[in-house]
PDB file of N, CA and C in Angstrom:
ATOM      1  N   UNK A   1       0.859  -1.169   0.000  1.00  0.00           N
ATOM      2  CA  UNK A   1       0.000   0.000   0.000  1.00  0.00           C
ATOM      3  C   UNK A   1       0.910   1.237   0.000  1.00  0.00           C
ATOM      4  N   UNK A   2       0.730   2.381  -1.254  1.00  0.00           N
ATOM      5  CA  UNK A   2       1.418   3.556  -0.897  1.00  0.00           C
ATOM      6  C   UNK A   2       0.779   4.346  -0.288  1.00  0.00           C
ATOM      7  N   UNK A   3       1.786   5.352  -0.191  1.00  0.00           N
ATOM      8  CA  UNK A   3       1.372   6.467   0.800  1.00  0.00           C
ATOM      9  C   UNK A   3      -0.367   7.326   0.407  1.00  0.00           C
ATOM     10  N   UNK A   4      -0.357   7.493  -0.987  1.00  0.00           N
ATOM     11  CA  UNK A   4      -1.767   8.206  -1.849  1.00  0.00           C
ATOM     12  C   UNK A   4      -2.956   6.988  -1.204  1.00  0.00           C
ATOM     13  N   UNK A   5      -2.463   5.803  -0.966  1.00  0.00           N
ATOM     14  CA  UNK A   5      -3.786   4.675  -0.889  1.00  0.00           C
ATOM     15  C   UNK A   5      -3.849   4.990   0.827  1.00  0.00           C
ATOM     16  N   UNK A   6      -3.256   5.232   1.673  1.00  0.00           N
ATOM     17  CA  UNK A   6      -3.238   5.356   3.209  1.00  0.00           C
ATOM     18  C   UNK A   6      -3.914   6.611   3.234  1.00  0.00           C
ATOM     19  N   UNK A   7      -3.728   7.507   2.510  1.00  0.00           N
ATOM     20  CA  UNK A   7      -4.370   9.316   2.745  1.00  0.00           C
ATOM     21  C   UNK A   7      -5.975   8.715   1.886  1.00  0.00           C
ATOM     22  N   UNK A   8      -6.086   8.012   1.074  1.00  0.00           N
ATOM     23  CA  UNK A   8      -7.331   8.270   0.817  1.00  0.00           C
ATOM     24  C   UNK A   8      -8.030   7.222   1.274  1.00  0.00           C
ATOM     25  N   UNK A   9      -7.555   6.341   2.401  1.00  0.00           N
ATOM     26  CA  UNK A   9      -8.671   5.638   3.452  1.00  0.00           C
ATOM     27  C   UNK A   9      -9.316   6.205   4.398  1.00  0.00           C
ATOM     28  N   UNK A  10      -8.352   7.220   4.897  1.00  0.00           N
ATOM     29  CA  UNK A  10      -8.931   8.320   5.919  1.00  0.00           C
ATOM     30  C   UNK A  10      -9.775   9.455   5.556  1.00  0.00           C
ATOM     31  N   UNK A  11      -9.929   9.699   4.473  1.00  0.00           N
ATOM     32  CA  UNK A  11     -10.302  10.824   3.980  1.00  0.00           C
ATOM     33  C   UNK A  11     -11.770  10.782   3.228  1.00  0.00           C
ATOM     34  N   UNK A  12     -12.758  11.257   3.604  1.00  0.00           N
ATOM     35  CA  UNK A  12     -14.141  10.583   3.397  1.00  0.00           C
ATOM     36  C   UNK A  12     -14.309  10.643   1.278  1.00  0.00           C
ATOM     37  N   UNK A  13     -15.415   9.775   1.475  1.00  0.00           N
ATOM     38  CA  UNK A  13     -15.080  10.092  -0.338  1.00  0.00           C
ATOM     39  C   UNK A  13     -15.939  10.889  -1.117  1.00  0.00           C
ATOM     40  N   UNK A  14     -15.792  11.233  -2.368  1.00  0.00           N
ATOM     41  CA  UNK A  14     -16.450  12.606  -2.700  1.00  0.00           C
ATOM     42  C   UNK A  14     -18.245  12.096  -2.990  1.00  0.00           C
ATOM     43  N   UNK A  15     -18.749  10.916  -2.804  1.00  0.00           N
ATOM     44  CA  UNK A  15     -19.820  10.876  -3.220  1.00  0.00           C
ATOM     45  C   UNK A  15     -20.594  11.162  -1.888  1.00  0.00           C
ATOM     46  N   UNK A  16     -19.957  11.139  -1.116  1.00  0.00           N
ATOM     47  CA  UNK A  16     -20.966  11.822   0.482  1.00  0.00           C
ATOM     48  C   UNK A  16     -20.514  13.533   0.312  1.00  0.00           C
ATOM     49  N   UNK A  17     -22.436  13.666   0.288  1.00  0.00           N
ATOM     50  CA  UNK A  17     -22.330  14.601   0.659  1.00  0.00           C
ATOM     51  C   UNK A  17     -22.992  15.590   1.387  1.00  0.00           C
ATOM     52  N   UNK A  18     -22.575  16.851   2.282  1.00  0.00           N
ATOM     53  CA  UNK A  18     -23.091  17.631   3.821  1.00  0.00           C
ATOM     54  C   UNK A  18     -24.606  17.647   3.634  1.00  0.00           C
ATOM     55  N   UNK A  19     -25.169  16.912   4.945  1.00  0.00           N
ATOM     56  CA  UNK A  19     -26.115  16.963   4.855  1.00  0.00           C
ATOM     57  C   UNK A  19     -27.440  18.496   5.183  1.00  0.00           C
ATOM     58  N   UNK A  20     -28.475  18.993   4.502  1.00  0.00           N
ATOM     59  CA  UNK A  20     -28.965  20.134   4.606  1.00  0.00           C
ATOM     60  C   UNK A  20     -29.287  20.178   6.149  1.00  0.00           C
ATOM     61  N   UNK A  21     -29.583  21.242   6.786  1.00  0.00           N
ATOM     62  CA  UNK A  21     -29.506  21.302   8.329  1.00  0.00           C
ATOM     63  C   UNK A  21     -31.631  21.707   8.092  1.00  0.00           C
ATOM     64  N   UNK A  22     -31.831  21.074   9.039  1.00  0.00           N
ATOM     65  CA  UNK A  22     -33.463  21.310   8.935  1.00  0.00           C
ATOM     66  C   UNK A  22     -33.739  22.407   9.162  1.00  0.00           C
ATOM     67  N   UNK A  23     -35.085  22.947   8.513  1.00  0.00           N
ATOM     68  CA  UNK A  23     -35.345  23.946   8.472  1.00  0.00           C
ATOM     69  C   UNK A  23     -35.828  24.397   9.533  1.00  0.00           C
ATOM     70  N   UNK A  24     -36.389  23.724  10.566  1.00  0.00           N
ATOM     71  CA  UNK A  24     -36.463  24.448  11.791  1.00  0.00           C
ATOM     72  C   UNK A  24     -35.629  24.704  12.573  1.00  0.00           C
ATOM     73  N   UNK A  25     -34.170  24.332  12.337  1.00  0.00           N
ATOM     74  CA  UNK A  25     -33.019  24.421  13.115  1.00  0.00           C
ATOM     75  C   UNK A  25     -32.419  25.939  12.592  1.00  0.00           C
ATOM     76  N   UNK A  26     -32.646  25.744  11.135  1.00  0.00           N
ATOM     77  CA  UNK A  26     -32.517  27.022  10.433  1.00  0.00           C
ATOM     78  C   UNK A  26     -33.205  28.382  11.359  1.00  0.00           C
ATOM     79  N   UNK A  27     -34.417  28.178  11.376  1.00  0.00           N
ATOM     80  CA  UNK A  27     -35.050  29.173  11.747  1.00  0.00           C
ATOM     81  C   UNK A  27     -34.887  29.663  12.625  1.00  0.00           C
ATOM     82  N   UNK A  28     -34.950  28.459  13.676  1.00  0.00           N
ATOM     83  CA  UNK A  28     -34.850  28.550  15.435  1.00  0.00           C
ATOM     84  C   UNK A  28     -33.092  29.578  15.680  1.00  0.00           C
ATOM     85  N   UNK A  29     -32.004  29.275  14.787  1.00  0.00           N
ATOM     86  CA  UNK A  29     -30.834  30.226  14.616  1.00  0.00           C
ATOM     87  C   UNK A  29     -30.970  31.578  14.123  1.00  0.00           C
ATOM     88  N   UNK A  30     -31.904  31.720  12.934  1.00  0.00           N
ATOM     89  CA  UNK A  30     -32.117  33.395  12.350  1.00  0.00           C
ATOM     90  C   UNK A  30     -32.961  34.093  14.095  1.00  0.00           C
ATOM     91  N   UNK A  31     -33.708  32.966  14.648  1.00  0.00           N
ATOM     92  CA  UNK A  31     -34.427  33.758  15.883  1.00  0.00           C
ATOM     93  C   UNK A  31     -33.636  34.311  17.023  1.00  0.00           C
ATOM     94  N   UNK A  32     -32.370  33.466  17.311  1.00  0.00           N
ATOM     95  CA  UNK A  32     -31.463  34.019  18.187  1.00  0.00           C
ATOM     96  C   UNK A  32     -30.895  35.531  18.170  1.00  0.00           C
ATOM     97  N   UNK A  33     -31.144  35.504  16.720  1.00  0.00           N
ATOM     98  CA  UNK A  33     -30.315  37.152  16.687  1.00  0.00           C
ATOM     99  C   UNK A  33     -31.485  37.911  15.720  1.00  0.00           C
ATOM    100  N   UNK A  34     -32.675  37.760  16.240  1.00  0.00           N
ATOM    101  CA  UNK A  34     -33.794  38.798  15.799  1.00  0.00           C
ATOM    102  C   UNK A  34     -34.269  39.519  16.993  1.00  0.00           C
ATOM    103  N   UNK A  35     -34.197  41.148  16.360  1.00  0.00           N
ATOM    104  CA  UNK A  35     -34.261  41.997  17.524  1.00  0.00           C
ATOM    105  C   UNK A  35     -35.760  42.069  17.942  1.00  0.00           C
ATOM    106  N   UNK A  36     -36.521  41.512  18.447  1.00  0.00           N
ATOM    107  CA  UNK A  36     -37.909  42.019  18.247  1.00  0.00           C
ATOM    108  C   UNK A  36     -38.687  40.580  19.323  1.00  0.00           C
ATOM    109  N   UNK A  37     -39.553  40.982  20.513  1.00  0.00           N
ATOM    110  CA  UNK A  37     -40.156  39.675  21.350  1.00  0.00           C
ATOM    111  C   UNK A  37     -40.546  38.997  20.847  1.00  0.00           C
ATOM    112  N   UNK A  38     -41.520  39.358  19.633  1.00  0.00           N
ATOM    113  CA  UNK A  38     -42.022  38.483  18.414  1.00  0.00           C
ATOM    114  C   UNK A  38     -41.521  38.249  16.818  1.00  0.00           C
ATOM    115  N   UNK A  39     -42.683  37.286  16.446  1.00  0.00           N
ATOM    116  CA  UNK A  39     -41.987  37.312  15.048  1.00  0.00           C
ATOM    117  C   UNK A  39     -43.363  36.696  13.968  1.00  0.00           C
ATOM    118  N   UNK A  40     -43.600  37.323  12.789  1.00  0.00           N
ATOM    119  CA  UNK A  40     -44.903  37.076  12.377  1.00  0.00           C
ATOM    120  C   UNK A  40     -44.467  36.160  11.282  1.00  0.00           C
ATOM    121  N   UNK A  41     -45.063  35.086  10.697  1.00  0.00           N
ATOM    122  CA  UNK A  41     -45.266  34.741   9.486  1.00  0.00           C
ATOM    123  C   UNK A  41     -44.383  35.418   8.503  1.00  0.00           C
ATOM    124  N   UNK A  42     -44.813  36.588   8.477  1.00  0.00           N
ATOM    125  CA  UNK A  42     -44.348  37.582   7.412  1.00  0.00           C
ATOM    126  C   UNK A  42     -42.948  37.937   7.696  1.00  0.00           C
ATOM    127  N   UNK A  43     -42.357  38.333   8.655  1.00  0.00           N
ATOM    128  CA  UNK A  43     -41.035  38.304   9.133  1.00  0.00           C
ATOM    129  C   UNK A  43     -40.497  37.595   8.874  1.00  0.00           C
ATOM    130  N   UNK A  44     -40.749  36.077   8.887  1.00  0.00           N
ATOM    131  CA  UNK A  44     -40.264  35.181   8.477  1.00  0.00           C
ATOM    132  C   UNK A  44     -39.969  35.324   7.043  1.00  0.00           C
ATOM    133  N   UNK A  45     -40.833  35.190   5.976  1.00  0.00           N
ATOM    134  CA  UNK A  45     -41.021  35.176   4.874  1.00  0.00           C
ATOM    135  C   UNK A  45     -40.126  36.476   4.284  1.00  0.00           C
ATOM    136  N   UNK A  46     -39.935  37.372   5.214  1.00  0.00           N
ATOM    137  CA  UNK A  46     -39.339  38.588   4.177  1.00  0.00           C
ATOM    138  C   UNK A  46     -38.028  38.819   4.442  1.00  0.00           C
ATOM    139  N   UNK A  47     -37.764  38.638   6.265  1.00  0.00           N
ATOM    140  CA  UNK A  47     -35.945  38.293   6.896  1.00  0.00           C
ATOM    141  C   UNK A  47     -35.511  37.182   7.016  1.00  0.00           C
ATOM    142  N   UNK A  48     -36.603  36.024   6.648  1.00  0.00           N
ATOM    143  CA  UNK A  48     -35.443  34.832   7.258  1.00  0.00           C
ATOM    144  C   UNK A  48     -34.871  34.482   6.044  1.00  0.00           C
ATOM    145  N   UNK A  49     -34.369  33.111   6.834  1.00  0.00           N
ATOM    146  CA  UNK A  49     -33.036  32.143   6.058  1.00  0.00           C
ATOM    147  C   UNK A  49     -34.019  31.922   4.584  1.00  0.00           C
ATOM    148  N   UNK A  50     -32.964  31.708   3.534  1.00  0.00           N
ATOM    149  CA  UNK A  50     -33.683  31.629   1.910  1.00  0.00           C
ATOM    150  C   UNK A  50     -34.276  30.423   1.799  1.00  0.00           C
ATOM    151  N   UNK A  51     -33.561  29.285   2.713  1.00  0.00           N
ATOM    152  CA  UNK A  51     -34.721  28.236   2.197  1.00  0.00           C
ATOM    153  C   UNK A  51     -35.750  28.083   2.904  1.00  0.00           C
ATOM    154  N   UNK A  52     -36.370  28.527   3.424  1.00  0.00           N
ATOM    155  CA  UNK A  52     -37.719  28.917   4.644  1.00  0.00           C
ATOM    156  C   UNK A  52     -38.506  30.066   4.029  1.00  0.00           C
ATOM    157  N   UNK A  53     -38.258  30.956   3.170  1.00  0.00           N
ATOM    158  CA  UNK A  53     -39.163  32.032   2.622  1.00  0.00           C
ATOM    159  C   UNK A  53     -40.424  31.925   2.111  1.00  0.00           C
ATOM    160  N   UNK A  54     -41.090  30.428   1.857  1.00  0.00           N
ATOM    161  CA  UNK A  54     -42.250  30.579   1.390  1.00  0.00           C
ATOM    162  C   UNK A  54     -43.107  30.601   2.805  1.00  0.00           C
ATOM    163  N   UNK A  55     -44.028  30.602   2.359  1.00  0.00           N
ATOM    164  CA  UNK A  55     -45.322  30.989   3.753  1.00  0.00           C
ATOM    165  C   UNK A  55     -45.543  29.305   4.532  1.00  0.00           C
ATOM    166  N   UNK A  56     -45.518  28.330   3.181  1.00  0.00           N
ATOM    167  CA  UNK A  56     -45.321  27.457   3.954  1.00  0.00           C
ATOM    168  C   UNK A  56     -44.708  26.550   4.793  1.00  0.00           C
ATOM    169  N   UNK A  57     -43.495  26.716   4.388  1.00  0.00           N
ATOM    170  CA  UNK A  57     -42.157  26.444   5.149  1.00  0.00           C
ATOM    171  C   UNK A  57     -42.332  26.923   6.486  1.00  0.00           C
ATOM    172  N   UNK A  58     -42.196  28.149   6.097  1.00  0.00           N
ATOM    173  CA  UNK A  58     -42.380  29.508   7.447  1.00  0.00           C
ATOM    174  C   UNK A  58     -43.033  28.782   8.806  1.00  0.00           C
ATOM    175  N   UNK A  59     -44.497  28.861   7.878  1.00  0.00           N
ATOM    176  CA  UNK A  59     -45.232  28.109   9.513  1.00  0.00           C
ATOM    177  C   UNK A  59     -44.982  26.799   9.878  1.00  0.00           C
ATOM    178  N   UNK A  60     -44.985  25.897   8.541  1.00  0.00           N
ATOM    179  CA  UNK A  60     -44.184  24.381   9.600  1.00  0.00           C
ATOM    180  C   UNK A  60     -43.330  24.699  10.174  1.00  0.00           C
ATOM    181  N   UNK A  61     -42.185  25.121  10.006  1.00  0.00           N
ATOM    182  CA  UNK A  61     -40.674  25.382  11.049  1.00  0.00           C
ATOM    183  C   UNK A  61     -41.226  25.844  12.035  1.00  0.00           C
ATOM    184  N   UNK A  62     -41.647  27.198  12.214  1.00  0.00           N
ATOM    185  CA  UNK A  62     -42.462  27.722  13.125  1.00  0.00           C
ATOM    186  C   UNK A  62     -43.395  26.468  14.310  1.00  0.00           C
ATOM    187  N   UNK A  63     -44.126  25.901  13.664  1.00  0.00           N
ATOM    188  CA  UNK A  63     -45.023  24.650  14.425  1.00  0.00           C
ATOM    189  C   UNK A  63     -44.119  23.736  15.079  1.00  0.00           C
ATOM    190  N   UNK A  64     -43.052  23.419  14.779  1.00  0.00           N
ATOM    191  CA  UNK A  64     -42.000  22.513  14.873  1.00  0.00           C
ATOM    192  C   UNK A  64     -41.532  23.119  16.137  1.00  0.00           C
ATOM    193  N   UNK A  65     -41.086  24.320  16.061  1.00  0.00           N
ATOM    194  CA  UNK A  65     -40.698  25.190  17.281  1.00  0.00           C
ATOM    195  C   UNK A  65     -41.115  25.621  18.280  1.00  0.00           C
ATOM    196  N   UNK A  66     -42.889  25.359  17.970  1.00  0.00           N
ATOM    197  CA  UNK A  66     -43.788  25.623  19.168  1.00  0.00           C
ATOM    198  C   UNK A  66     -44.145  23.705  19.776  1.00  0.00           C
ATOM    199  N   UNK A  67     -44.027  23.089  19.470  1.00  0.00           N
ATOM    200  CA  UNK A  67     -43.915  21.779  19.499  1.00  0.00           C
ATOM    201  C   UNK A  67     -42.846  21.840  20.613  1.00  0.00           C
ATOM    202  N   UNK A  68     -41.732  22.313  20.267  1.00  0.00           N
ATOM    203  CA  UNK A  68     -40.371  21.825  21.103  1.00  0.00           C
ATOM    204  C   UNK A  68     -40.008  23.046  22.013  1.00  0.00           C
ATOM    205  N   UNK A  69     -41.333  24.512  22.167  1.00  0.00           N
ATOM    206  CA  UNK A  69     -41.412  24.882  23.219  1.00  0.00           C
ATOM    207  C   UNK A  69     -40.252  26.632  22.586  1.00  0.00           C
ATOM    208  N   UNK A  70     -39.818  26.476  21.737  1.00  0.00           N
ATOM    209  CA  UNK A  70     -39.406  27.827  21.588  1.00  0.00           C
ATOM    210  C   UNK A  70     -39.946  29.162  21.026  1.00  0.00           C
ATOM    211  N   UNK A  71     -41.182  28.717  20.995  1.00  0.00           N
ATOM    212  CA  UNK A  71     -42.249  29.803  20.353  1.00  0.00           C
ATOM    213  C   UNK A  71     -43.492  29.706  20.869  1.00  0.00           C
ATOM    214  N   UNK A  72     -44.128  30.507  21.098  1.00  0.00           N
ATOM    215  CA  UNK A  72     -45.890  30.534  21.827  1.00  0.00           C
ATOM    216  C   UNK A  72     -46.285  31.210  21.174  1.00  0.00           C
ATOM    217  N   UNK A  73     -47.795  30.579  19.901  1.00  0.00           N
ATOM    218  CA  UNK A  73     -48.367  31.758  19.803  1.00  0.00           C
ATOM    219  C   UNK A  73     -49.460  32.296  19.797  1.00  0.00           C
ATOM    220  N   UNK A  74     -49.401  33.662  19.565  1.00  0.00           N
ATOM    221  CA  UNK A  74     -50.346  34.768  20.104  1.00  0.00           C
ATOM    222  C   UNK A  74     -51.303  35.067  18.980  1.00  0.00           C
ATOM    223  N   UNK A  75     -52.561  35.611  19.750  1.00  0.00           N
ATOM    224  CA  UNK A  75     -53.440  35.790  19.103  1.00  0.00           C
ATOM    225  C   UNK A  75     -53.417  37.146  18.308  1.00  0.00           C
ATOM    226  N   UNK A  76     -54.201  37.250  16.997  1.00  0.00           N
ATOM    227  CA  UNK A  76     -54.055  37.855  16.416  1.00  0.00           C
ATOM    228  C   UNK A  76     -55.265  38.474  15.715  1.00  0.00           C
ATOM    229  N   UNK A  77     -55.422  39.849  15.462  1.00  0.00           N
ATOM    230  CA  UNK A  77     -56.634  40.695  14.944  1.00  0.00           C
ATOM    231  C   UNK A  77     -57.168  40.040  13.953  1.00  0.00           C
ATOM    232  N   UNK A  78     -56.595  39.553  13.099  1.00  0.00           N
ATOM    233  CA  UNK A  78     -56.783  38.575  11.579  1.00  0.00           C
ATOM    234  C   UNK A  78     -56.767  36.884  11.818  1.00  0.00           C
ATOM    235  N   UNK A  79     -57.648  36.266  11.169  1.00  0.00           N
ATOM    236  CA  UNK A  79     -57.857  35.270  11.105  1.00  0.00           C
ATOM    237  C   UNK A  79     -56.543  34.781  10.227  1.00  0.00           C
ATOM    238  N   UNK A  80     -56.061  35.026   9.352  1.00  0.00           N
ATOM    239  CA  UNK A  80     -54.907  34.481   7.790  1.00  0.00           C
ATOM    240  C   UNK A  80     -53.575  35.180   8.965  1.00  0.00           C
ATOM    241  N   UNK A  81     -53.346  35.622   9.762  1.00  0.00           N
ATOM    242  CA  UNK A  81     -52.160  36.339  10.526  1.00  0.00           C
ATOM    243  C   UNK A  81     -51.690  35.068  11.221  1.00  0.00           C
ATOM    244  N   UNK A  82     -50.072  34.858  11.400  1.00  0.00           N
ATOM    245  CA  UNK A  82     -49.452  34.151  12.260  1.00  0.00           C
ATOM    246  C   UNK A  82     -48.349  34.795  12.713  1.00  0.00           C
ATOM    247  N   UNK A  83     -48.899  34.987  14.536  1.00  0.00           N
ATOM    248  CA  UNK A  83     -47.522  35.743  15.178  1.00  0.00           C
ATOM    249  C   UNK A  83     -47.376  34.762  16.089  1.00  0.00           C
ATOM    250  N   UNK A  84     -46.029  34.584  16.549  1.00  0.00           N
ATOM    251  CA  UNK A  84     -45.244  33.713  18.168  1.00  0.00           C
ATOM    252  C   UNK A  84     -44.369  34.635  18.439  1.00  0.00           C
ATOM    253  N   UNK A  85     -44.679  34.344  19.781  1.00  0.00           N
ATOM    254  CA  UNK A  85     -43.223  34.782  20.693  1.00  0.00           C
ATOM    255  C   UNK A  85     -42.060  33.996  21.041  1.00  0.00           C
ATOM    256  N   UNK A  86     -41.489  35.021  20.647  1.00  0.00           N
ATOM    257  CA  UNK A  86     -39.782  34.061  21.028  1.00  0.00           C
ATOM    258  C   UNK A  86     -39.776  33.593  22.452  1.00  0.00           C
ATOM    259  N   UNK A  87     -39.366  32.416  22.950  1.00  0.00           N
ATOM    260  CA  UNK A  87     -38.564  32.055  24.217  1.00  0.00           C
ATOM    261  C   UNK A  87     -37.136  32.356  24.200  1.00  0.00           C
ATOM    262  N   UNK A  88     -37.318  32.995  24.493  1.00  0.00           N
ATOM    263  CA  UNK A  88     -35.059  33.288  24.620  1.00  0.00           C
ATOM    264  C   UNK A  88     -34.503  32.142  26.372  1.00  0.00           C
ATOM    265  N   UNK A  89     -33.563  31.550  25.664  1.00  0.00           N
ATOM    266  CA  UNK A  89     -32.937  30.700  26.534  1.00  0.00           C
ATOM    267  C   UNK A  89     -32.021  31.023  26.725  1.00  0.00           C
ATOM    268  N   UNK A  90     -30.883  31.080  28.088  1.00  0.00           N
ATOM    269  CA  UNK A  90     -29.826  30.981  28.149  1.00  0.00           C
ATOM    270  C   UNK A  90     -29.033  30.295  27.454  1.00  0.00           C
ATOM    271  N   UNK A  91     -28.650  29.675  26.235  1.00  0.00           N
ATOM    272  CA  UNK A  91     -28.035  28.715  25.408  1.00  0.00           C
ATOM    273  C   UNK A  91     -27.084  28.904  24.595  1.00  0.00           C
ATOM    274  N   UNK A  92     -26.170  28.642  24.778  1.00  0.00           N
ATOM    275  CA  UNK A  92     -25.134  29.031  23.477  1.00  0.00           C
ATOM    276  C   UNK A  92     -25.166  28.647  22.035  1.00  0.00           C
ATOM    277  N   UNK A  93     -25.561  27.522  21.578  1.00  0.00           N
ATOM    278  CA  UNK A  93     -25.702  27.045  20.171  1.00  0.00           C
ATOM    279  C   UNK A  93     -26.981  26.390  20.389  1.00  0.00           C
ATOM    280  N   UNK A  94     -27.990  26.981  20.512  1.00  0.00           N
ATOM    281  CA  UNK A  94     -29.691  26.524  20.829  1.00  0.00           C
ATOM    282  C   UNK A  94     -29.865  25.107  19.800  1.00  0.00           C
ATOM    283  N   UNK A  95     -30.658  23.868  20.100  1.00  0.00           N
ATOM    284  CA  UNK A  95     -31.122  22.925  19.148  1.00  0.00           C
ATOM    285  C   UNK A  95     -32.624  22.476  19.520  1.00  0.00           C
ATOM    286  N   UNK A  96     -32.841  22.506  17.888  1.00  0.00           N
ATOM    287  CA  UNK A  96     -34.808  22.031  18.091  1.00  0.00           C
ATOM    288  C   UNK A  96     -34.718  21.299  19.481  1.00  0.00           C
ATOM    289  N   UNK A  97     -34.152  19.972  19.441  1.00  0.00           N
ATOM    290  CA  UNK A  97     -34.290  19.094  20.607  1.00  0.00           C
ATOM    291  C   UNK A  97     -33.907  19.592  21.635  1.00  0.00           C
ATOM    292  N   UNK A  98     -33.308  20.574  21.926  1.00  0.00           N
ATOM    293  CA  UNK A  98     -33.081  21.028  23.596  1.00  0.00           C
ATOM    294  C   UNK A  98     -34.338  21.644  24.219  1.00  0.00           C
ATOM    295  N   UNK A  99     -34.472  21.321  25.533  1.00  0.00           N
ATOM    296  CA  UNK A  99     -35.378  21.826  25.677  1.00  0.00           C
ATOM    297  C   UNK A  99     -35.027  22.131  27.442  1.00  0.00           C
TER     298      UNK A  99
END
């Protein structure tokens, strides 16, 4: 075995590849550093992360997050309106599953 066959046992191979990070993990990170107690649907859709911008993305991630306790939400003047409030945690690198 040469040295090129020893470096490329260790070295992962090019057909793996990084897996996408979920979109509620996505989100639940753009929320850490959004200035504001809340956050609407639309906030979502117009500041967040690019692969979350449609309306429907938006609110599953969102649901996902009130599921695992980092969002509560609030009622709203409009029936078609979706607002939550952030939970801010003491946490350094926050994850859906922490709780």
């Amino acid at each position: 075995m040469n040295l090129f066959d020893r470096l490329a046992h260790s070295r992962p191979s090019q057909t793996q590849k990084a897996q996408k990070p979920e979109p509620a993990q996505l989100l639940l990170t753009f929320l850490q550093r959004w200035p504001k107690p809340t956050v609407s649907a639309r906030d979502i859709c117009i500041y967040g992360p690019n692969f979350i911008r449609d309306r429907e993305s938006a609110i599953n991630s969102a649901e996902t997050l009130v599921k695992h306790g980092w969002l509560i939400p609030n009622k709203t003047r409009r029936h078609d309106m979706r607002e939550w409030q952030i939970v801010r945690r003491p946490i350094i690198h926050p994850t859906v599953a922490a709780e």
